[in-house]
PDB file of N, CA and C in Angstrom:
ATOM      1  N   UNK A   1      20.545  37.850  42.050  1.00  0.00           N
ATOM      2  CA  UNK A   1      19.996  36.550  41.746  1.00  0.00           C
ATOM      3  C   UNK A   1      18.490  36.629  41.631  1.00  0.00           C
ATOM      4  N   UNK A   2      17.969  36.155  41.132  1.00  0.00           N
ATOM      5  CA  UNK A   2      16.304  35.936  40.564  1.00  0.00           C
ATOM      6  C   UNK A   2      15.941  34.710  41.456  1.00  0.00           C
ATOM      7  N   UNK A   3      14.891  35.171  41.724  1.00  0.00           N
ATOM      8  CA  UNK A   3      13.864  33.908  42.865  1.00  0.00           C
ATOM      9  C   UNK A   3      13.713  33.027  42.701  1.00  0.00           C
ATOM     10  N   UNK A   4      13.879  31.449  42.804  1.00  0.00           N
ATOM     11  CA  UNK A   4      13.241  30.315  42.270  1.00  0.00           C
ATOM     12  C   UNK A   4      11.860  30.603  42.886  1.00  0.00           C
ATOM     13  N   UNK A   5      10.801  30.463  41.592  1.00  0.00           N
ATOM     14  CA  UNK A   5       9.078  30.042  41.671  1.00  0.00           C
ATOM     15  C   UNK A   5       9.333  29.047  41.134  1.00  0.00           C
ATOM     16  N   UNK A   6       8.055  28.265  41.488  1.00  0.00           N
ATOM     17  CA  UNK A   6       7.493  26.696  41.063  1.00  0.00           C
ATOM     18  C   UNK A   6       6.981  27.189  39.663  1.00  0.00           C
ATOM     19  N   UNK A   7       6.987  26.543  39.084  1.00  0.00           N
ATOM     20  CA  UNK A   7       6.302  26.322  37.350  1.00  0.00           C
ATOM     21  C   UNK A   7       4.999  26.109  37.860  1.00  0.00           C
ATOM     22  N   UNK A   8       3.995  27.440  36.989  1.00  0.00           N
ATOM     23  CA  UNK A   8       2.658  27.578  37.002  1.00  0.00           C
ATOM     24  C   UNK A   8       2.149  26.435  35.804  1.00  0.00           C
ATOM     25  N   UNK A   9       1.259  24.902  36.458  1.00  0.00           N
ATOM     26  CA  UNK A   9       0.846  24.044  35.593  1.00  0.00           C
ATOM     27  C   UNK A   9       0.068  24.434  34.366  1.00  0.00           C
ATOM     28  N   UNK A  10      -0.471  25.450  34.467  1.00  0.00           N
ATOM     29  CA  UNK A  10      -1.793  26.143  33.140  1.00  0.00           C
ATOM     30  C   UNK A  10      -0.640  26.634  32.381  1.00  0.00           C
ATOM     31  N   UNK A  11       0.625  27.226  33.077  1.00  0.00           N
ATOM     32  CA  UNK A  11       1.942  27.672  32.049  1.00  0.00           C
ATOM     33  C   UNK A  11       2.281  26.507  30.950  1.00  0.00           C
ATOM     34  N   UNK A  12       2.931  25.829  31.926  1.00  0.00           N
ATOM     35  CA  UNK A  12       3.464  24.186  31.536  1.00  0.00           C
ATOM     36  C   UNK A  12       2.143  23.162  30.338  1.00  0.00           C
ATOM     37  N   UNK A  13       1.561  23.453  30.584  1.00  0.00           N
ATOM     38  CA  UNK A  13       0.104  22.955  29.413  1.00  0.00           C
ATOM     39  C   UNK A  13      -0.019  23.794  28.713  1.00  0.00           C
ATOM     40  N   UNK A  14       0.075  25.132  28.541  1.00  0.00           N
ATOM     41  CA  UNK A  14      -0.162  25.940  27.344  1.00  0.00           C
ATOM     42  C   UNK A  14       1.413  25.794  26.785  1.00  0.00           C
ATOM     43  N   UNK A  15       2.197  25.546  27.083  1.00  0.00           N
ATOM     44  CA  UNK A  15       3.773  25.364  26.490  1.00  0.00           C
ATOM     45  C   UNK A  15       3.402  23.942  25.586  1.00  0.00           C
ATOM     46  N   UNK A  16       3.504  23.233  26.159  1.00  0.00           N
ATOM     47  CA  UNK A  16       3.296  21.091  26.071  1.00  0.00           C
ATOM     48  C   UNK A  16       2.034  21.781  24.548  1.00  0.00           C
ATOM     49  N   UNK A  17       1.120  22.243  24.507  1.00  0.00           N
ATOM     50  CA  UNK A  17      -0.191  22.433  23.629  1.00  0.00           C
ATOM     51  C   UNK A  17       0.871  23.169  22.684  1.00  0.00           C
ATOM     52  N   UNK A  18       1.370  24.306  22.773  1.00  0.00           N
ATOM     53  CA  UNK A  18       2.137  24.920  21.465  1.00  0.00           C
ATOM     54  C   UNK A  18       3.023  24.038  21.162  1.00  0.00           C
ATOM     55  N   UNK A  19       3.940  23.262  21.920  1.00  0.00           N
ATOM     56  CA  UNK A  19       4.983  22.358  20.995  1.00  0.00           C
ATOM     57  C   UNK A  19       3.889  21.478  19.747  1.00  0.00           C
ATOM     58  N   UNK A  20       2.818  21.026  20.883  1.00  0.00           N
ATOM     59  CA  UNK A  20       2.293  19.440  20.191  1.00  0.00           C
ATOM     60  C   UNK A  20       1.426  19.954  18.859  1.00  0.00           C
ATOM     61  N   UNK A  21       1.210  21.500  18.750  1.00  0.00           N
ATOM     62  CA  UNK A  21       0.469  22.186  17.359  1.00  0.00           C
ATOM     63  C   UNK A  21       2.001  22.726  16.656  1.00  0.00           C
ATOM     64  N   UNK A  22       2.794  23.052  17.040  1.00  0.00           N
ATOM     65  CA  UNK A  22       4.275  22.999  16.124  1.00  0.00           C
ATOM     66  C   UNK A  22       4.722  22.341  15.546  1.00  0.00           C
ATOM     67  N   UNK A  23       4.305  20.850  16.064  1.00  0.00           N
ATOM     68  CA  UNK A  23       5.225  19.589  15.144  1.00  0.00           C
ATOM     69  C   UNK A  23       4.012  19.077  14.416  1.00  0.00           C
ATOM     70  N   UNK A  24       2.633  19.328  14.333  1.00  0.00           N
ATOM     71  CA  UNK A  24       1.381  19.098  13.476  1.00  0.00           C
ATOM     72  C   UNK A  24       1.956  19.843  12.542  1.00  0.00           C
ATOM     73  N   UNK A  25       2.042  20.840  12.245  1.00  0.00           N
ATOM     74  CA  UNK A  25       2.062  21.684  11.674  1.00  0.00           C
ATOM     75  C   UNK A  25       3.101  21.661  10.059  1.00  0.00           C
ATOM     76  N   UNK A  26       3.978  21.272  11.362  1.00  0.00           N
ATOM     77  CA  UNK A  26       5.662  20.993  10.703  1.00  0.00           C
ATOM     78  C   UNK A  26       5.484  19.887   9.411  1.00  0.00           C
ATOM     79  N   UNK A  27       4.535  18.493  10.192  1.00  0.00           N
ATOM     80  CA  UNK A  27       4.711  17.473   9.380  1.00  0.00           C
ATOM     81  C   UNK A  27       4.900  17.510   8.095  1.00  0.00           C
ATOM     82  N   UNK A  28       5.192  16.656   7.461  1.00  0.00           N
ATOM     83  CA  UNK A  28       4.773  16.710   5.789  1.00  0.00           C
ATOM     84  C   UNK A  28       3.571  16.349   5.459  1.00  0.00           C
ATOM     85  N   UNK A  29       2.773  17.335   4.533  1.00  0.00           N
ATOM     86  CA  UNK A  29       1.353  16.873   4.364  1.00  0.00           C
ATOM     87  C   UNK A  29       1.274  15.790   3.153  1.00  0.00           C
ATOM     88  N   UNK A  30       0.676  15.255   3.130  1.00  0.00           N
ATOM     89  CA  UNK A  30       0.569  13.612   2.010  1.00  0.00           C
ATOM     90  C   UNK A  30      -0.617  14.634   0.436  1.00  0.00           C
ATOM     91  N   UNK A  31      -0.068  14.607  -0.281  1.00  0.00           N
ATOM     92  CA  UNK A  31      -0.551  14.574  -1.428  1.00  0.00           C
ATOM     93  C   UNK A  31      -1.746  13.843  -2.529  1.00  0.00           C
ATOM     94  N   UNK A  32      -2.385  13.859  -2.268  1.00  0.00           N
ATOM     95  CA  UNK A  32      -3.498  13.205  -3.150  1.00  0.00           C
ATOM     96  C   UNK A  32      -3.405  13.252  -4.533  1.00  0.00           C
ATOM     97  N   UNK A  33      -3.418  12.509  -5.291  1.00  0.00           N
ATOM     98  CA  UNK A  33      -3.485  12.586  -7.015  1.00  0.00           C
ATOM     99  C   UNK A  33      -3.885  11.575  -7.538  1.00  0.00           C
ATOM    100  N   UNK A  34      -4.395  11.530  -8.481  1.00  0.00           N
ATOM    101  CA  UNK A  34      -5.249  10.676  -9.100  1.00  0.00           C
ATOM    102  C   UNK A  34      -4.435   9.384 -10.435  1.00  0.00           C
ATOM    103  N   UNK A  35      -4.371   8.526 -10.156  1.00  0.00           N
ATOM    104  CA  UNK A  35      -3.609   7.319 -10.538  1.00  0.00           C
ATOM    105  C   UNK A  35      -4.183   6.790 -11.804  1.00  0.00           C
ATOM    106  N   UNK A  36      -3.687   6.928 -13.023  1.00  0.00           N
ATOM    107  CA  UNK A  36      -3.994   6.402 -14.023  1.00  0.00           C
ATOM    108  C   UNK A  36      -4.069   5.566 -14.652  1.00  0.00           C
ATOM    109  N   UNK A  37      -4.594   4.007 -14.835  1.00  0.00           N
ATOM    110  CA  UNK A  37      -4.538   2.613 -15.707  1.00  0.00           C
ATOM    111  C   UNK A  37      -3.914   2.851 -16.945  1.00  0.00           C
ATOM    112  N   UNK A  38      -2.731   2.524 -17.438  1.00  0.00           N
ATOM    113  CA  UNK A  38      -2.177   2.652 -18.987  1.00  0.00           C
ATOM    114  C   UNK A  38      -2.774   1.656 -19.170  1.00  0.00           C
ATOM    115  N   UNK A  39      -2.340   0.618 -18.515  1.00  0.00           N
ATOM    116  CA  UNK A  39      -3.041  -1.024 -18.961  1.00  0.00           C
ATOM    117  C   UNK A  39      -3.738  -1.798 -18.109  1.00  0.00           C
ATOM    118  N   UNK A  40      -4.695  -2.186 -18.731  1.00  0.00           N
ATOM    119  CA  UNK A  40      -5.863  -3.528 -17.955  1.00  0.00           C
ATOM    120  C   UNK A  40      -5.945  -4.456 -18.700  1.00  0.00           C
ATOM    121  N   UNK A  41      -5.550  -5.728 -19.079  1.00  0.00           N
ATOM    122  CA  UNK A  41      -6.174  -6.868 -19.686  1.00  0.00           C
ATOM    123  C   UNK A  41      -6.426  -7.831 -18.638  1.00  0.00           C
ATOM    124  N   UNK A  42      -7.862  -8.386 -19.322  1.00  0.00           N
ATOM    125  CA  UNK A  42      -8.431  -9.202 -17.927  1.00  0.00           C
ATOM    126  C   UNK A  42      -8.483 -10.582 -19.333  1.00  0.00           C
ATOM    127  N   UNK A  43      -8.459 -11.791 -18.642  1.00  0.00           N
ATOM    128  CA  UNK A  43      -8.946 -12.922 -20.027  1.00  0.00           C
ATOM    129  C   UNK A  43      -9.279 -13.587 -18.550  1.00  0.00           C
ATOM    130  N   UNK A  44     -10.316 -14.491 -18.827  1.00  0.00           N
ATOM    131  CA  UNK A  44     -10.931 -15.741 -18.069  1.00  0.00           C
ATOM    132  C   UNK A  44     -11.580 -16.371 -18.911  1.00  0.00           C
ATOM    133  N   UNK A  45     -11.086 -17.766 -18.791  1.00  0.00           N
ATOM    134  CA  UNK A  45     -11.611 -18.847 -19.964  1.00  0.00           C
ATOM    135  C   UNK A  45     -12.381 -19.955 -18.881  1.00  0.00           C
ATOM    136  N   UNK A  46     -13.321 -20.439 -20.059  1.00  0.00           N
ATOM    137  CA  UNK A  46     -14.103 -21.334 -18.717  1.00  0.00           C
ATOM    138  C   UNK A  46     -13.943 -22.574 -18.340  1.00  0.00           C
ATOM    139  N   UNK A  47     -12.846 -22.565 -18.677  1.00  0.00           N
ATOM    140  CA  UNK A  47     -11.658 -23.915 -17.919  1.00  0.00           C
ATOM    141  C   UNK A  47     -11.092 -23.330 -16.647  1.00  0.00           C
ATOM    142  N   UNK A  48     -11.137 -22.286 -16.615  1.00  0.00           N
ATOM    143  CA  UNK A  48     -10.606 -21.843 -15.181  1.00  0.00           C
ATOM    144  C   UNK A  48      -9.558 -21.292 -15.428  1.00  0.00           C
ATOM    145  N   UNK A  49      -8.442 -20.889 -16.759  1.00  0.00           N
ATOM    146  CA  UNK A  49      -7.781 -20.072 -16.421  1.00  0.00           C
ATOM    147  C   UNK A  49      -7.650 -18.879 -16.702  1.00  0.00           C
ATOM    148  N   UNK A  50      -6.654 -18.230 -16.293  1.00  0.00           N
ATOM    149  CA  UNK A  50      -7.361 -16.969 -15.931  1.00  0.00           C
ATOM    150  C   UNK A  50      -5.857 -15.802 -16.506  1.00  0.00           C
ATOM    151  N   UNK A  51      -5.504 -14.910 -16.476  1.00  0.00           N
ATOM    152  CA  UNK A  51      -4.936 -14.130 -16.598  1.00  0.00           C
ATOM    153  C   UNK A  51      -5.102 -12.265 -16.504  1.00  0.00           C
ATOM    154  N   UNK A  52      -4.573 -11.696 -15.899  1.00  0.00           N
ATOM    155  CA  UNK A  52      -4.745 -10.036 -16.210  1.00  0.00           C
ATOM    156  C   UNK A  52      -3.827  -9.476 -15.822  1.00  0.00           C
ATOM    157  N   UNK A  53      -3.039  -8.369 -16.312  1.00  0.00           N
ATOM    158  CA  UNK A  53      -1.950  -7.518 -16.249  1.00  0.00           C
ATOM    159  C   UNK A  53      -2.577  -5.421 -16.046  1.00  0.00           C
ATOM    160  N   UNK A  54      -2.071  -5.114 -15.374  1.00  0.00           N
ATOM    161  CA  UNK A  54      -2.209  -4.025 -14.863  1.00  0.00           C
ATOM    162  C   UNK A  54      -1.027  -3.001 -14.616  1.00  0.00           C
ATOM    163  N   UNK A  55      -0.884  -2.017 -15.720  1.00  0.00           N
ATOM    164  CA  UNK A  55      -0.077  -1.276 -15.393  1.00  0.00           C
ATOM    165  C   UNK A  55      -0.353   0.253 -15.201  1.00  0.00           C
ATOM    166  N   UNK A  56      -0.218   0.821 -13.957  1.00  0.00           N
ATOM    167  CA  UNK A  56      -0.399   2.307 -13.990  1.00  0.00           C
ATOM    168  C   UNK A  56       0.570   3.376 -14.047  1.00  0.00           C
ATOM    169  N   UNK A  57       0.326   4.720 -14.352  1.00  0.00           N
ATOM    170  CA  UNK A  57       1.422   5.831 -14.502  1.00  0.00           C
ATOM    171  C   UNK A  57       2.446   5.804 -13.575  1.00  0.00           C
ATOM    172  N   UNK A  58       1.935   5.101 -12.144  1.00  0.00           N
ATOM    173  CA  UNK A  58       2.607   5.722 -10.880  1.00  0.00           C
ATOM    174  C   UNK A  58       4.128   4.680 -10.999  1.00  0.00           C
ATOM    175  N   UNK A  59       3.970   3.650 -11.665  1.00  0.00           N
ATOM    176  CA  UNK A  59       5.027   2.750 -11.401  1.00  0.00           C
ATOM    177  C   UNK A  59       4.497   1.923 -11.408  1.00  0.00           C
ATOM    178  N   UNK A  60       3.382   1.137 -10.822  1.00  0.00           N
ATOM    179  CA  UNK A  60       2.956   0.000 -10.486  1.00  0.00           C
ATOM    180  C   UNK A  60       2.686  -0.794 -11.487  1.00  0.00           C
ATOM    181  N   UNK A  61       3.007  -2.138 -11.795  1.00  0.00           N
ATOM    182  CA  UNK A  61       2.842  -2.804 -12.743  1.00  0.00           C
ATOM    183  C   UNK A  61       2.615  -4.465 -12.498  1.00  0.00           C
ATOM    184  N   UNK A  62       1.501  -4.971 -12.427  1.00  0.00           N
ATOM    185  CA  UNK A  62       1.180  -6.509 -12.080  1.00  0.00           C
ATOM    186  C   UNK A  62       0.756  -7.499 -13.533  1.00  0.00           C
ATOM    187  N   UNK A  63       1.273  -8.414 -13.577  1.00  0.00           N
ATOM    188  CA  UNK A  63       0.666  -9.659 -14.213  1.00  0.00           C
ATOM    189  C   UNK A  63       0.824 -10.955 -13.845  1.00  0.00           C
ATOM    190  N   UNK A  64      -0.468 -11.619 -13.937  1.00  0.00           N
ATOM    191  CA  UNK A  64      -0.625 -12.602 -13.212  1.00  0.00           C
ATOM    192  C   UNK A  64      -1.233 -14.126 -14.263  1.00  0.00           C
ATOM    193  N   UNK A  65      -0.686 -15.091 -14.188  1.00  0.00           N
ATOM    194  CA  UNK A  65      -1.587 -16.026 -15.149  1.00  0.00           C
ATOM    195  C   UNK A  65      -1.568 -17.304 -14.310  1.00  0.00           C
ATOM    196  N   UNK A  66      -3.165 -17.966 -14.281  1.00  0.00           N
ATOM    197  CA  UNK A  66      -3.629 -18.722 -13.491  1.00  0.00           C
ATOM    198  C   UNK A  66      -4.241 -19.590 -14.068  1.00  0.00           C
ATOM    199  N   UNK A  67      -4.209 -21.240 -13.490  1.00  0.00           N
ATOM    200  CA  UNK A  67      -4.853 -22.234 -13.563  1.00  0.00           C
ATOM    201  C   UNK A  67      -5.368 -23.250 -13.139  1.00  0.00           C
ATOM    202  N   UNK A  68      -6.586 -23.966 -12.420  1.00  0.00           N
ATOM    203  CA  UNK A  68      -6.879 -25.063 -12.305  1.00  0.00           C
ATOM    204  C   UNK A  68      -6.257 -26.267 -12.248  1.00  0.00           C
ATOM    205  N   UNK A  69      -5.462 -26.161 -11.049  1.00  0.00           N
ATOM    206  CA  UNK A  69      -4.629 -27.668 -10.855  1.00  0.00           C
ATOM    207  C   UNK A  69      -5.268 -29.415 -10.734  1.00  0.00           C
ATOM    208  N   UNK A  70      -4.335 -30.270 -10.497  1.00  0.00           N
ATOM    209  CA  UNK A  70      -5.005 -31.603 -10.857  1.00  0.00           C
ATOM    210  C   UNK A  70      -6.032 -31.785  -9.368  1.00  0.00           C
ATOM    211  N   UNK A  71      -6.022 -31.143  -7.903  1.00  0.00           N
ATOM    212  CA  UNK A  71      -6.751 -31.199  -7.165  1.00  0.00           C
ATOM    213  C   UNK A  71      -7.856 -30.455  -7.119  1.00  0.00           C
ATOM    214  N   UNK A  72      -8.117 -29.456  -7.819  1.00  0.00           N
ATOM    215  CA  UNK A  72      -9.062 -28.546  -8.065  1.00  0.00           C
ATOM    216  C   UNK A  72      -8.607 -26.914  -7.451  1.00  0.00           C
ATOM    217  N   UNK A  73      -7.401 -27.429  -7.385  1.00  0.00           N
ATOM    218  CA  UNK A  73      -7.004 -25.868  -6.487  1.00  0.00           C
ATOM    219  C   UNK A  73      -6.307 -24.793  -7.838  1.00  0.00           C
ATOM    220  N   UNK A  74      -6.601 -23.438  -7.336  1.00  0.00           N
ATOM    221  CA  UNK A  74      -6.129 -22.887  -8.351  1.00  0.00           C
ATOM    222  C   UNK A  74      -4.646 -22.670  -8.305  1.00  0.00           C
ATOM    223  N   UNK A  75      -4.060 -22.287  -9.493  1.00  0.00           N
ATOM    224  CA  UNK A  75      -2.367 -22.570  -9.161  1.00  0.00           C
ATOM    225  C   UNK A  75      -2.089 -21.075 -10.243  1.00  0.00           C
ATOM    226  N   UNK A  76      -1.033 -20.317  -9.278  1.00  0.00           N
ATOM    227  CA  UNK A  76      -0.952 -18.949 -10.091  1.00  0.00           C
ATOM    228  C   UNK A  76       0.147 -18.237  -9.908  1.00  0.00           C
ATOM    229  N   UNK A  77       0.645 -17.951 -10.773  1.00  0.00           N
ATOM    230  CA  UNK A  77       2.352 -16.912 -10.779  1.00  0.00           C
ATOM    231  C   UNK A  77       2.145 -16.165 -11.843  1.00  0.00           C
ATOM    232  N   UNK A  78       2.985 -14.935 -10.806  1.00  0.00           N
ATOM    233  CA  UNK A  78       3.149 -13.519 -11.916  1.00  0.00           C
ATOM    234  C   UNK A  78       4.315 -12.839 -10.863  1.00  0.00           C
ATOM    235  N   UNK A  79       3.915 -11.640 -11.342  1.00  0.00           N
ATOM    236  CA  UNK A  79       4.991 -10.910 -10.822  1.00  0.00           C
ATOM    237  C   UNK A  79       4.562  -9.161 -10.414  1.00  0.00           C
ATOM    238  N   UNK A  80       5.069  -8.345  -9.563  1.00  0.00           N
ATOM    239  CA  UNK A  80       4.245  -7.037  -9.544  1.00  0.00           C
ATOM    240  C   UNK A  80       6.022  -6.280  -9.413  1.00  0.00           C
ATOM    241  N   UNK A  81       5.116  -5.131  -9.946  1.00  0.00           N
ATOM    242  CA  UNK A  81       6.607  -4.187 -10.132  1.00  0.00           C
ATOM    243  C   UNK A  81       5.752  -3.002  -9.522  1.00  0.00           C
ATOM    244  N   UNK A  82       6.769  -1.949  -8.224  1.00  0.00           N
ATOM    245  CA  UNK A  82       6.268  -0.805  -7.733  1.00  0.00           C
ATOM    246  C   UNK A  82       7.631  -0.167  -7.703  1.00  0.00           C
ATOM    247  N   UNK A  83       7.600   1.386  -8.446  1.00  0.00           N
ATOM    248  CA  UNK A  83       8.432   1.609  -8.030  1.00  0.00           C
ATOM    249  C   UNK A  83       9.811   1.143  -9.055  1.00  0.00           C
ATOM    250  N   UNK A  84      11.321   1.033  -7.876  1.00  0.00           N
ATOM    251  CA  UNK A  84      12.387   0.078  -8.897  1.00  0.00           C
ATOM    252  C   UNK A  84      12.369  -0.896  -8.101  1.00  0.00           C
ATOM    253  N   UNK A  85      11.471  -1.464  -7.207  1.00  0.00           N
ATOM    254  CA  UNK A  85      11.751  -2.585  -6.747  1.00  0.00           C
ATOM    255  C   UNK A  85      10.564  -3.763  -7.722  1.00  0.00           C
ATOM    256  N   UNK A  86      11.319  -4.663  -7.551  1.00  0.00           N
ATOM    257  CA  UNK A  86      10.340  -6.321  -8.015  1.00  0.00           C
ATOM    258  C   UNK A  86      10.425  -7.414  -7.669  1.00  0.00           C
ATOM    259  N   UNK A  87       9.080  -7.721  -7.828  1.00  0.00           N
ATOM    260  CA  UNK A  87       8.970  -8.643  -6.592  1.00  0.00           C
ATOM    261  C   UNK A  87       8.021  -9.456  -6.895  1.00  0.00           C
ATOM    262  N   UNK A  88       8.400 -11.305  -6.520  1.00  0.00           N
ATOM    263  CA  UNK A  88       8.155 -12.034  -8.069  1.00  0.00           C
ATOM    264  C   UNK A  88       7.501 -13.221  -6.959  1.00  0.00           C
ATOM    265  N   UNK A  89       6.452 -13.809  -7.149  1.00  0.00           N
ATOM    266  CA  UNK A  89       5.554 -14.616  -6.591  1.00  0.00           C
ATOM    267  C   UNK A  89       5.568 -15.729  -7.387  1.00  0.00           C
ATOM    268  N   UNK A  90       4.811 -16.655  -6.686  1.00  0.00           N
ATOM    269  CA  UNK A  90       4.113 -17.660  -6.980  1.00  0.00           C
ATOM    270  C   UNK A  90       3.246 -18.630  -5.729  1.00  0.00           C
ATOM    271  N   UNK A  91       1.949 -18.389  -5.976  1.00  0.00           N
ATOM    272  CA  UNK A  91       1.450 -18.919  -5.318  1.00  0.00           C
ATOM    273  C   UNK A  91       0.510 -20.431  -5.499  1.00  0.00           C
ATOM    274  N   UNK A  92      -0.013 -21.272  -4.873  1.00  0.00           N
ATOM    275  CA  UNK A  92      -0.619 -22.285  -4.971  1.00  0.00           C
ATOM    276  C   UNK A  92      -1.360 -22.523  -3.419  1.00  0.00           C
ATOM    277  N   UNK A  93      -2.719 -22.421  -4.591  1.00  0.00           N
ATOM    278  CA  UNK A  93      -4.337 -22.102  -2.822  1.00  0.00           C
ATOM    279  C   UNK A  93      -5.061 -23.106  -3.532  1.00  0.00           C
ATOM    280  N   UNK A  94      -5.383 -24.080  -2.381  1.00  0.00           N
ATOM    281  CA  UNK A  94      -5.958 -24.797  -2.427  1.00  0.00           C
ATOM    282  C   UNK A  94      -7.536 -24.999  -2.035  1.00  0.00           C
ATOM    283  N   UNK A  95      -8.529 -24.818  -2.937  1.00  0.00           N
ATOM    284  CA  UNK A  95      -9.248 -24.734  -2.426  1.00  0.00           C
ATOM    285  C   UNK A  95     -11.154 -25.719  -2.374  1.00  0.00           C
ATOM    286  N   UNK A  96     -11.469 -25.846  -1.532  1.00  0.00           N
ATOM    287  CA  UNK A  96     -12.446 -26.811  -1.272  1.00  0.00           C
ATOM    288  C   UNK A  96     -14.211 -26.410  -1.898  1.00  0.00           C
ATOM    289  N   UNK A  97     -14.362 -26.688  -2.866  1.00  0.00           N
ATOM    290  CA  UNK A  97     -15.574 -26.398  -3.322  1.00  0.00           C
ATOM    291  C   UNK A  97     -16.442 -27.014  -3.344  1.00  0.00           C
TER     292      UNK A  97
END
């Protein structure tokens, strides 16, 4: 039979330090790349409304068209596409000028 010793703590911390640089290591590293505009149209008229659509290589795709409601608030729906998901808004902000 082999001796029970107590676990040397400087052991037990240099173990705990190699796991916690093993699973760094492991992670998946995130990719950087550079995202391309196919499309930008911007229009603003000086009635206040407004419109611009944005579509890039990655998937992402927004358009939005906006206007000057009867309280002075702006009033605006579009829609944004990422991806295969979509996902469809409309908002109304009221705001005090």
């Amino acid at each position: 039979m082999l001796p029970l010793v107590s676990p040397n703590p400087s052991n037990m911390k240099t173990i705990v330090l190699a796991c916690l640089v093993a699973i760094a290591v492991a992670a998946p590293q995130l990719q950087e790349r550079e995202v391309v505009l196919l499309r930008d149209d911007r229009i603003t008229n000086e009635d206040g409304t407004f419109s611009y659509a944005l579509e890039a290589d990655n998937g992402i795709n927004t358009a939005v068209e906006g206007a000057v409601g009867s309280a002075g608030q702006i009033n605006q729906a579009g829609s944004y596409t990422y991806g295969c998901a979509i996902y469809f808004f409309q908002l109304s902000e009221i705001t005090n000028g």
